[in-house]
N, C-alpha and C. Protein backbone atom coordinates (compact mmCIF):
# COMPACT_ATOMS: atom_id res chain seq x y z
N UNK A 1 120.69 13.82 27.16
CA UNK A 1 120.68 15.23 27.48
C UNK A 1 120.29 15.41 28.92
N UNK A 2 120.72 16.50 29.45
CA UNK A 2 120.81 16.27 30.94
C UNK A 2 121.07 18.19 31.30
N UNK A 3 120.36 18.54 32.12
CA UNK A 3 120.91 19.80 33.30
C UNK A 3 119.65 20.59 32.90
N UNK A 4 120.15 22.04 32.77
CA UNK A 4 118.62 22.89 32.51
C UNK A 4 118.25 23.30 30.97
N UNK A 5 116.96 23.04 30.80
CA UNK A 5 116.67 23.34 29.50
C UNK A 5 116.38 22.15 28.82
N UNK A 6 116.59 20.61 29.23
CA UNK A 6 117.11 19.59 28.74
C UNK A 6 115.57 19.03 28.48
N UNK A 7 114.41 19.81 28.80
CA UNK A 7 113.39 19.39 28.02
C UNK A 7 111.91 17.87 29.26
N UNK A 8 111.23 17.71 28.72
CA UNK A 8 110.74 16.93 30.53
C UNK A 8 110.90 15.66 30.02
N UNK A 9 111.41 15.18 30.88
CA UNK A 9 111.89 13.31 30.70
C UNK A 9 110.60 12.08 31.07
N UNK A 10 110.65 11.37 30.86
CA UNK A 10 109.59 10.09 31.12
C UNK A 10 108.89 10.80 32.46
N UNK A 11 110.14 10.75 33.64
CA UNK A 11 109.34 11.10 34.94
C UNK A 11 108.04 12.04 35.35
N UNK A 12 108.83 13.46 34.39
CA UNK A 12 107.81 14.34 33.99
C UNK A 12 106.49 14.39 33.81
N UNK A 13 106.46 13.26 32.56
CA UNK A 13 105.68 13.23 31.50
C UNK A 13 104.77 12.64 32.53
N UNK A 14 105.32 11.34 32.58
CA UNK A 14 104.42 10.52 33.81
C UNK A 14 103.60 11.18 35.10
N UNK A 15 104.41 12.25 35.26
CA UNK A 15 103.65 12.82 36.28
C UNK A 15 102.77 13.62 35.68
N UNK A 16 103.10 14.26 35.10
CA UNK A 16 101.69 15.22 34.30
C UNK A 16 100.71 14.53 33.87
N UNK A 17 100.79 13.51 33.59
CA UNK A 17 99.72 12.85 32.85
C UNK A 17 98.87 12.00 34.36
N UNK A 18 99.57 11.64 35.32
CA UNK A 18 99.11 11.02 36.29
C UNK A 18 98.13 12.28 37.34
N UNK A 19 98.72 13.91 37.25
CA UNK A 19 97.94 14.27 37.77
C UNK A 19 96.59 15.04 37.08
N UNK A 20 97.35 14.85 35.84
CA UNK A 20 95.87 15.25 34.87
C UNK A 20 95.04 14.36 35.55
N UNK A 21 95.09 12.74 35.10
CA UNK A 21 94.19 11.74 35.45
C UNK A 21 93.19 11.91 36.53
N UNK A 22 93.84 12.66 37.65
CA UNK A 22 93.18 12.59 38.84
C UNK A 22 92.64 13.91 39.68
N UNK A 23 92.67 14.81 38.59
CA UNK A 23 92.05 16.04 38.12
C UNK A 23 90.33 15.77 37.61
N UNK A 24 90.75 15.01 36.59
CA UNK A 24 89.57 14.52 35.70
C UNK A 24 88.91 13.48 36.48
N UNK A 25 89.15 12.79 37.21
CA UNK A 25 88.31 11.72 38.01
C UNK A 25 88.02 12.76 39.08
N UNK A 26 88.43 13.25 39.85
CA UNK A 26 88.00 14.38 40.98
C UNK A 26 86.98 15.47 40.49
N UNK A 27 86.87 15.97 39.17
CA UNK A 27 86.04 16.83 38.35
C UNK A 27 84.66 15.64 38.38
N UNK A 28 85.01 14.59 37.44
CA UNK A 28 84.00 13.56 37.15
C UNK A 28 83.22 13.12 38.18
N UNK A 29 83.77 13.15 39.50
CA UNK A 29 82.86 12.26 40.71
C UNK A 29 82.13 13.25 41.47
N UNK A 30 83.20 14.60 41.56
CA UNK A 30 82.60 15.63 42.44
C UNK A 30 81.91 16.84 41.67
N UNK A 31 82.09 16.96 40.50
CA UNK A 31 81.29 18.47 39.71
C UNK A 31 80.68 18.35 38.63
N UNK A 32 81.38 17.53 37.88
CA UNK A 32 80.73 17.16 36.43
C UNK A 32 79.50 15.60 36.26
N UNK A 33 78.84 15.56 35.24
CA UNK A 33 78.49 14.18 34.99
C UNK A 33 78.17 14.66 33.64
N UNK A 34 77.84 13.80 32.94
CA UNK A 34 77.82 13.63 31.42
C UNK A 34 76.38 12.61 31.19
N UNK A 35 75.41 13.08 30.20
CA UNK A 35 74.17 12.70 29.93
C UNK A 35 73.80 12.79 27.98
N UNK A 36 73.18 11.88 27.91
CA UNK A 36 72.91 12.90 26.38
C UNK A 36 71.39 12.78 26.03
N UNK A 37 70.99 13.04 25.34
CA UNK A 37 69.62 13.74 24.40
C UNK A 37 69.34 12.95 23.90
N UNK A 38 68.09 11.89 24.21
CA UNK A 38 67.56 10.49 23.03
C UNK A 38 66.36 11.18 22.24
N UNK A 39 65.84 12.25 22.26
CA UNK A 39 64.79 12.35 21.99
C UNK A 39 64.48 14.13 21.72
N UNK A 40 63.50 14.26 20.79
CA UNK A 40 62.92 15.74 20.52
C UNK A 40 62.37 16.47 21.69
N UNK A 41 61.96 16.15 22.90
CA UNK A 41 61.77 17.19 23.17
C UNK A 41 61.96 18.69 23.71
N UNK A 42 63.27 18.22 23.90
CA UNK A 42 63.94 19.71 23.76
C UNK A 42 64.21 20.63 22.80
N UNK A 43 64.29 20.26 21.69
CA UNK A 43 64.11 20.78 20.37
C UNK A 43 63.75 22.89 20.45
N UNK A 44 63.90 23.80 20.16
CA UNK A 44 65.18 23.84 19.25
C UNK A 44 66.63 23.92 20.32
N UNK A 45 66.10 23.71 21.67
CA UNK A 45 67.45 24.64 22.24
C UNK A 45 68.44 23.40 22.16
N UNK A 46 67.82 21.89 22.41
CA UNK A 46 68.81 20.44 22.37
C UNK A 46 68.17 20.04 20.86
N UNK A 47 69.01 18.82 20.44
CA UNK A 47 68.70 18.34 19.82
C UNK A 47 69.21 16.72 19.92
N UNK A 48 68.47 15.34 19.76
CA UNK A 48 68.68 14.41 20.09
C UNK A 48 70.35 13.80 19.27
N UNK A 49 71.08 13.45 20.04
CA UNK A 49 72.59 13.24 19.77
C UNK A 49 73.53 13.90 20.51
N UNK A 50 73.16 15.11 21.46
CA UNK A 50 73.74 15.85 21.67
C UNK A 50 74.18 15.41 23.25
N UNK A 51 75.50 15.35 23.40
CA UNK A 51 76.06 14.96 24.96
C UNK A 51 76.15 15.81 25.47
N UNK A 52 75.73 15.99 26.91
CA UNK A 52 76.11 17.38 27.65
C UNK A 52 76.56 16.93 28.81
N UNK A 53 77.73 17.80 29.55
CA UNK A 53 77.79 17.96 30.28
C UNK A 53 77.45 19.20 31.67
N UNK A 54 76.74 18.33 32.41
CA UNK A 54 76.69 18.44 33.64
C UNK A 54 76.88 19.00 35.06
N UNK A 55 76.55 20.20 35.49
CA UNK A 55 77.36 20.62 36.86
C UNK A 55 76.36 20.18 38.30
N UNK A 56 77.26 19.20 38.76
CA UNK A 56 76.19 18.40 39.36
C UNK A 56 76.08 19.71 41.06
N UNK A 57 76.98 20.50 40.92
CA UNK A 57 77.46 21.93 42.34
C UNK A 57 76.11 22.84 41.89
N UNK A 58 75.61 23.15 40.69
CA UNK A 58 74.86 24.12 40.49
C UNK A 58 73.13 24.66 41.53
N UNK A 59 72.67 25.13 41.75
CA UNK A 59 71.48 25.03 42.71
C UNK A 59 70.51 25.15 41.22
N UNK A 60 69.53 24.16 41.70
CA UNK A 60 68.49 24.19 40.48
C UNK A 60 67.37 25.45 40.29
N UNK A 61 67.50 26.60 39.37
CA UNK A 61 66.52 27.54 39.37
C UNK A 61 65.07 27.30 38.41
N UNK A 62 64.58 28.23 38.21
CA UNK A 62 63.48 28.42 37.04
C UNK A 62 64.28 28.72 35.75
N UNK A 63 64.14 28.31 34.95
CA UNK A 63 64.36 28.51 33.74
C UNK A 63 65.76 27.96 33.22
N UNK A 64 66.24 27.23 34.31
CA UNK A 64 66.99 26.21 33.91
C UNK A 64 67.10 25.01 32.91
N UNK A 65 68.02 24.32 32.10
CA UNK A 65 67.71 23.08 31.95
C UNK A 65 68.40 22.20 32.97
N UNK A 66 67.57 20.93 33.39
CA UNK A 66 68.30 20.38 34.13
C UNK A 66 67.96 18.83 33.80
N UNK A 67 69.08 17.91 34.19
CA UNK A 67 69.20 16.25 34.11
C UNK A 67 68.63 15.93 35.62
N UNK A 68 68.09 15.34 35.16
CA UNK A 68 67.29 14.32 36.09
C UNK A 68 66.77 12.73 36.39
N UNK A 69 66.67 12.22 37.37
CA UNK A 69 66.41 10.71 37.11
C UNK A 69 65.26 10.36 37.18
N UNK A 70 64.28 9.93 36.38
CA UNK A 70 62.65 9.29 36.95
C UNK A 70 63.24 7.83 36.98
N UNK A 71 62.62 7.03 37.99
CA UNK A 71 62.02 5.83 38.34
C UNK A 71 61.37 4.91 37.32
N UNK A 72 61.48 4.31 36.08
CA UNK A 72 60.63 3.66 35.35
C UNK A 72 60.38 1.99 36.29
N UNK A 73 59.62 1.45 35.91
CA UNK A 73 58.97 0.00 36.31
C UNK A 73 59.86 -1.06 36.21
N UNK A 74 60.46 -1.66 37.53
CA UNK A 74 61.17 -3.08 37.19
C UNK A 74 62.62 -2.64 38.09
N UNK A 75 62.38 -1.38 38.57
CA UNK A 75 64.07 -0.79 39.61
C UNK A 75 64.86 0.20 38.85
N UNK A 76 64.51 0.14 37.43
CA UNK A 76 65.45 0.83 36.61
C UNK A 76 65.16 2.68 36.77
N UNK A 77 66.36 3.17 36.57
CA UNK A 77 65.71 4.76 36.13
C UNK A 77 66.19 5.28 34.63
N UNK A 78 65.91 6.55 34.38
CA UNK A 78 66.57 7.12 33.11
C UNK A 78 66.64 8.45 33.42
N UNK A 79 67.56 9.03 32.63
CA UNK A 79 67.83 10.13 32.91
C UNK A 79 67.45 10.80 31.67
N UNK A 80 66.47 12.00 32.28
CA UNK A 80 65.67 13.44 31.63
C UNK A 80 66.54 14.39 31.05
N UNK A 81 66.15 15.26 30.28
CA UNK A 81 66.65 16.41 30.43
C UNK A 81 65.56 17.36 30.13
N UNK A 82 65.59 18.33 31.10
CA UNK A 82 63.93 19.00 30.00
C UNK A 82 64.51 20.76 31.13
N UNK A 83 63.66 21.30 30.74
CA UNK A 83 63.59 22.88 31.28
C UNK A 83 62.71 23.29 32.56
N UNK A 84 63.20 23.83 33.66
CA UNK A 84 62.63 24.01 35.10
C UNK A 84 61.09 25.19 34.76
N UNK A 85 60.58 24.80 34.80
CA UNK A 85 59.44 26.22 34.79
C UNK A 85 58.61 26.76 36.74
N UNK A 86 59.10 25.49 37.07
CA UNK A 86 58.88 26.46 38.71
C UNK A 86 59.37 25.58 39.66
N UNK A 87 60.12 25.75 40.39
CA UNK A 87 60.77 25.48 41.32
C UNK A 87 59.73 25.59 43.28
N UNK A 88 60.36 25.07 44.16
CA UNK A 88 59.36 25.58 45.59
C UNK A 88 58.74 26.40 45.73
N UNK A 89 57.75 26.61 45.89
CA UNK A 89 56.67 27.66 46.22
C UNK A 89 56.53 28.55 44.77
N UNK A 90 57.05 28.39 43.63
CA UNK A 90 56.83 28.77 42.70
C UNK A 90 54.98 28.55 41.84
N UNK A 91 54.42 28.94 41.23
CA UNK A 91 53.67 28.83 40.78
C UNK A 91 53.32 28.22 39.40
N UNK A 92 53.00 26.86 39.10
CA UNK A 92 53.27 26.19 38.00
C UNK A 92 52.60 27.38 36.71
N UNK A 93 52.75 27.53 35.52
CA UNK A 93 52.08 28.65 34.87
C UNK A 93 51.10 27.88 33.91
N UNK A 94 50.11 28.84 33.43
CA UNK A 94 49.12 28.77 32.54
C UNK A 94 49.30 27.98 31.20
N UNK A 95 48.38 26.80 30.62
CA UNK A 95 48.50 25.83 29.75
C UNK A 95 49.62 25.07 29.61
N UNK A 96 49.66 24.27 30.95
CA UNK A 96 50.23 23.15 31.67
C UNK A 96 49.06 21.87 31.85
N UNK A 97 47.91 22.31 31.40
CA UNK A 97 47.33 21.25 31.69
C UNK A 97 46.63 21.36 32.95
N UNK A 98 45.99 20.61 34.17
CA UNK A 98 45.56 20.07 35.26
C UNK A 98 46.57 21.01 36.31
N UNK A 99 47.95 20.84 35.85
CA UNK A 99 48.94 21.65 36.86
C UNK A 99 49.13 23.00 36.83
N UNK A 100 48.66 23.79 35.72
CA UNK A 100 48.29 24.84 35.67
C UNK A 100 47.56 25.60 36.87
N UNK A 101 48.41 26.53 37.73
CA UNK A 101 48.27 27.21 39.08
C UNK A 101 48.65 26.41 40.11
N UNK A 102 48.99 25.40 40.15
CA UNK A 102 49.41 24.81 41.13
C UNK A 102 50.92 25.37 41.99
N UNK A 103 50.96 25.52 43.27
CA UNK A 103 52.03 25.82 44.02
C UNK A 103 53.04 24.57 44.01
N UNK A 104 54.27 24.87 43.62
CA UNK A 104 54.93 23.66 43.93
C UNK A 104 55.40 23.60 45.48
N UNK A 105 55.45 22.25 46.02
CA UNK A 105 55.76 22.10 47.65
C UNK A 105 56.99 22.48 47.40
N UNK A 106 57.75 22.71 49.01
CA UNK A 106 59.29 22.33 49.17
C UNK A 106 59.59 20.89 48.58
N UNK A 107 61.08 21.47 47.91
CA UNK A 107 61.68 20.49 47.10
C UNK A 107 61.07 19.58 46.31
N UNK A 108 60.45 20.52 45.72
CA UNK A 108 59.67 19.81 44.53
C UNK A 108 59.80 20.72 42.97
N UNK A 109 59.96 20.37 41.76
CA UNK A 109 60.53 21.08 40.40
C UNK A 109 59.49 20.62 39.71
N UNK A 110 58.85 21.48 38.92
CA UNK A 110 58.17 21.30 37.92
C UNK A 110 58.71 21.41 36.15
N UNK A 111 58.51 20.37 35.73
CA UNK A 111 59.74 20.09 34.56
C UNK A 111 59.30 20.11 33.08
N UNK A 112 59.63 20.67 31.87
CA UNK A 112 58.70 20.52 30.81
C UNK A 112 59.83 20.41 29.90
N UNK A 113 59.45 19.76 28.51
CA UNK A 113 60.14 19.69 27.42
C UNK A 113 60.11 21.09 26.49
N UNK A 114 61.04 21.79 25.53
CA UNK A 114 61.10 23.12 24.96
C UNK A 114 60.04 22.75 24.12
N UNK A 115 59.98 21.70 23.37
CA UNK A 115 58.83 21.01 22.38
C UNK A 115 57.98 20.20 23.06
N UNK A 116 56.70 21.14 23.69
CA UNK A 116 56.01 20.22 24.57
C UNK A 116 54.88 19.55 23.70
N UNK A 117 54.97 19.57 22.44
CA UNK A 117 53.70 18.63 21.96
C UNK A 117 54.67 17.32 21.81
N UNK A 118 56.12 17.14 22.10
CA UNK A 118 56.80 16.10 21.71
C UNK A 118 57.73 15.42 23.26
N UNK A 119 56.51 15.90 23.94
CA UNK A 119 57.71 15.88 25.60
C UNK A 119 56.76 14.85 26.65
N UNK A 120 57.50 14.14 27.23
CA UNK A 120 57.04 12.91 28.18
C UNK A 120 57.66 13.79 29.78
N UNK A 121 57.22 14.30 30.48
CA UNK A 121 57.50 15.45 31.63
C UNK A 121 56.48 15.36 32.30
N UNK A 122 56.76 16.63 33.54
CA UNK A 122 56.19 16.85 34.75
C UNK A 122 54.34 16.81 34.47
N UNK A 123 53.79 17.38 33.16
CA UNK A 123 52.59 17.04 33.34
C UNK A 123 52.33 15.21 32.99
N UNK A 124 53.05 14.23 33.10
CA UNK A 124 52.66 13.13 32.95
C UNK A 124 53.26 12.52 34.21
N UNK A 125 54.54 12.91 34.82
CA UNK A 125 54.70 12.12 36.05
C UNK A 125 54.98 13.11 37.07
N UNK A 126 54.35 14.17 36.97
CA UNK A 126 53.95 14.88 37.98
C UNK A 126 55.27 14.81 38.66
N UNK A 127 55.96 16.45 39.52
CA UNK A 127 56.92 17.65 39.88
C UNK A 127 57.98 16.01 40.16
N UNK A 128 59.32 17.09 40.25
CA UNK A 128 60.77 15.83 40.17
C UNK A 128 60.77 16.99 41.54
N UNK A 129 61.57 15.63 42.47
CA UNK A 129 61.59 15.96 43.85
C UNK A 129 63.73 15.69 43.59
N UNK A 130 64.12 17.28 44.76
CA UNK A 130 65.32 17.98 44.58
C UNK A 130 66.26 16.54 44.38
N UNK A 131 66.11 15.83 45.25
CA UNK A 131 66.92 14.72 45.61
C UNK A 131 67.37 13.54 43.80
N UNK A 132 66.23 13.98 43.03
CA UNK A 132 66.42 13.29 41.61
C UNK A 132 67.18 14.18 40.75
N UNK A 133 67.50 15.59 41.00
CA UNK A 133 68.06 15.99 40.04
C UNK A 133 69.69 16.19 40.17
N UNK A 134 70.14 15.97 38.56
CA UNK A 134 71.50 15.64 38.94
C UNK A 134 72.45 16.71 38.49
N UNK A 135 71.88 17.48 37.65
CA UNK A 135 72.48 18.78 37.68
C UNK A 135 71.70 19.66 36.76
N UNK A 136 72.86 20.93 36.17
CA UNK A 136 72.44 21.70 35.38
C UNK A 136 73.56 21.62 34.20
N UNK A 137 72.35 21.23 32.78
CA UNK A 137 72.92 21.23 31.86
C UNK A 137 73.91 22.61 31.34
N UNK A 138 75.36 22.46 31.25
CA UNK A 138 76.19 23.37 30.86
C UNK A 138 76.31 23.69 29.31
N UNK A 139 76.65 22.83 28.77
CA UNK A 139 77.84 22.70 27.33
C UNK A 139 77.84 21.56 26.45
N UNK A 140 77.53 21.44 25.39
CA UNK A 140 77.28 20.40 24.39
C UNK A 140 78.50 20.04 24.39
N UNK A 141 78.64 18.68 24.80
CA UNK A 141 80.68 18.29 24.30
C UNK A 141 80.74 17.76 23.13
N UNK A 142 79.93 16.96 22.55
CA UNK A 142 79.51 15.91 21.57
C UNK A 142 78.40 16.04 21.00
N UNK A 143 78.21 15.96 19.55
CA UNK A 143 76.37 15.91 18.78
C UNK A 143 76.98 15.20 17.57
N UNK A 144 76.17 14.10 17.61
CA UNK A 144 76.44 13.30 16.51
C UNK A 144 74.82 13.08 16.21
N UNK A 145 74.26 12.82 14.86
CA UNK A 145 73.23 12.71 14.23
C UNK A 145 72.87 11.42 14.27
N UNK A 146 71.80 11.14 15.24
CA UNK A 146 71.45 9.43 15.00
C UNK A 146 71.68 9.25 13.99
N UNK A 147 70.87 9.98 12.93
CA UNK A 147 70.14 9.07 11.29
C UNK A 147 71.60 8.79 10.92
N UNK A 148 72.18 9.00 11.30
CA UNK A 148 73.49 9.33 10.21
C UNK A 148 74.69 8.55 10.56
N UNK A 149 75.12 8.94 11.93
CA UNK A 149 75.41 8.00 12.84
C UNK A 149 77.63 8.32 12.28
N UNK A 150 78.20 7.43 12.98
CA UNK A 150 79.87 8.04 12.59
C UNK A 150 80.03 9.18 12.35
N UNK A 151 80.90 9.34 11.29
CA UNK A 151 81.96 10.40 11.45
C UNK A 151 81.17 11.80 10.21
N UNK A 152 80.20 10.70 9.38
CA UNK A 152 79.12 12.06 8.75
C UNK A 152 78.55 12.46 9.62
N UNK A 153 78.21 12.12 10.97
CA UNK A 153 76.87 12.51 11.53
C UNK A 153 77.59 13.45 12.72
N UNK A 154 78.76 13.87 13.08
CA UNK A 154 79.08 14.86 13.71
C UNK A 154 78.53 16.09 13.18
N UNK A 155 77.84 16.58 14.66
CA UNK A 155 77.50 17.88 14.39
C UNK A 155 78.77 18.73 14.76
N UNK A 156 79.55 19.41 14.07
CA UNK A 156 80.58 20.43 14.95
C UNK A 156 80.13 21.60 15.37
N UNK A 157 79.12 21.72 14.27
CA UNK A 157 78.69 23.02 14.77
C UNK A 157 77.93 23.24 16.16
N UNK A 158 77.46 22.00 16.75
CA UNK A 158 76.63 22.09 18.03
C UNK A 158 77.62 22.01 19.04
N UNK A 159 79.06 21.63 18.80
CA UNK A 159 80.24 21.32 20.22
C UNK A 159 80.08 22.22 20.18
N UNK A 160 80.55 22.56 21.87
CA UNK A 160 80.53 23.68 22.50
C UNK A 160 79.73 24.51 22.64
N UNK A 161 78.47 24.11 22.32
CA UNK A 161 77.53 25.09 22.41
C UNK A 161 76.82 25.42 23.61
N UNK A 162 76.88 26.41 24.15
CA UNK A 162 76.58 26.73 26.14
C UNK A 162 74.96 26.61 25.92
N UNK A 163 74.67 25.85 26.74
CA UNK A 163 72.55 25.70 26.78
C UNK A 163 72.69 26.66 27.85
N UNK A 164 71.26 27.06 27.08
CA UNK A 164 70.69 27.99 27.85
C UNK A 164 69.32 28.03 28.14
């Protein structure tokens, strides 16, 4: 089949699919990154299983959630996710612990888990400096249930769910 109407041929196809490809790698390197949830303390707004993606363009505010990298022992890092409660010159707030009233410096974030009796954060390794954080959590793409694990342990109901 051949002339107009005749439908898109290999060439087509090939090309659509080649510039999808490089759509999605240009999104992936320059705007997006992808992280997920090992742990409770984000609880109820995350829940551990849950993949999110990432806007690595976003400016980090207060009351954000945001991904981040700490430094653990031996060169390695890991990546956080927990909720901004004060940002530069912001004022850390009341039953924080020791950091409670504290001014945060320039480029410095003060970081807490939603479930802070279950959260490893800014009151244990003290404010994440701008340069560690890697974005702002958008959109659940993926939640699968550790305990459960395969194709029972999809959460559907958590895809797509916009954090807030």
């Amino acid at each position: 089949m051949s002339g107009a109407g005749a439908g898109f041929g290999l060439r087509d196809t090939l090309w659509a699919l080649g510039v999808t490809l490089v759509f999605g790698v240009l999104l992936r390197v320059f705007v997006l990154d992808a992280c997920r949830v090992p742990t409770v303390s984000m609880e109820n707004t995350l829940t551990p299983g849950d993949h999110l993606l990432v806007n690595r363009l976003a400016a980090p505010s207060r009351g954000d959630v945001l991904a981040f990298t700490i430094p653990l022992p031996g060169g390695e890092s890991r990546v956080f996710v927990k909720r901004c409660l004060a940002g530069p010159g912001d004022i850390v707030p009341p039953g924080l612990g020791q950091a409670a009233g504290t001014v945060m410096p320039p480029d410095r974030y003060f970081m807490v888990g939603d479930n802070r009796a279950e959260s490893r954060d800014s009151r244990s390794f003290g404010p994440v400096p701008r340069s560690a954080i890697v974005g702002r959590a958008v959109l659940v793409y993926w939640s699968v249930d550790p305990a459960r694990g395969g194709a029972q342990g999809i959460r559907w109901s958590r895809i797509g769910t916009v954090v807030e």
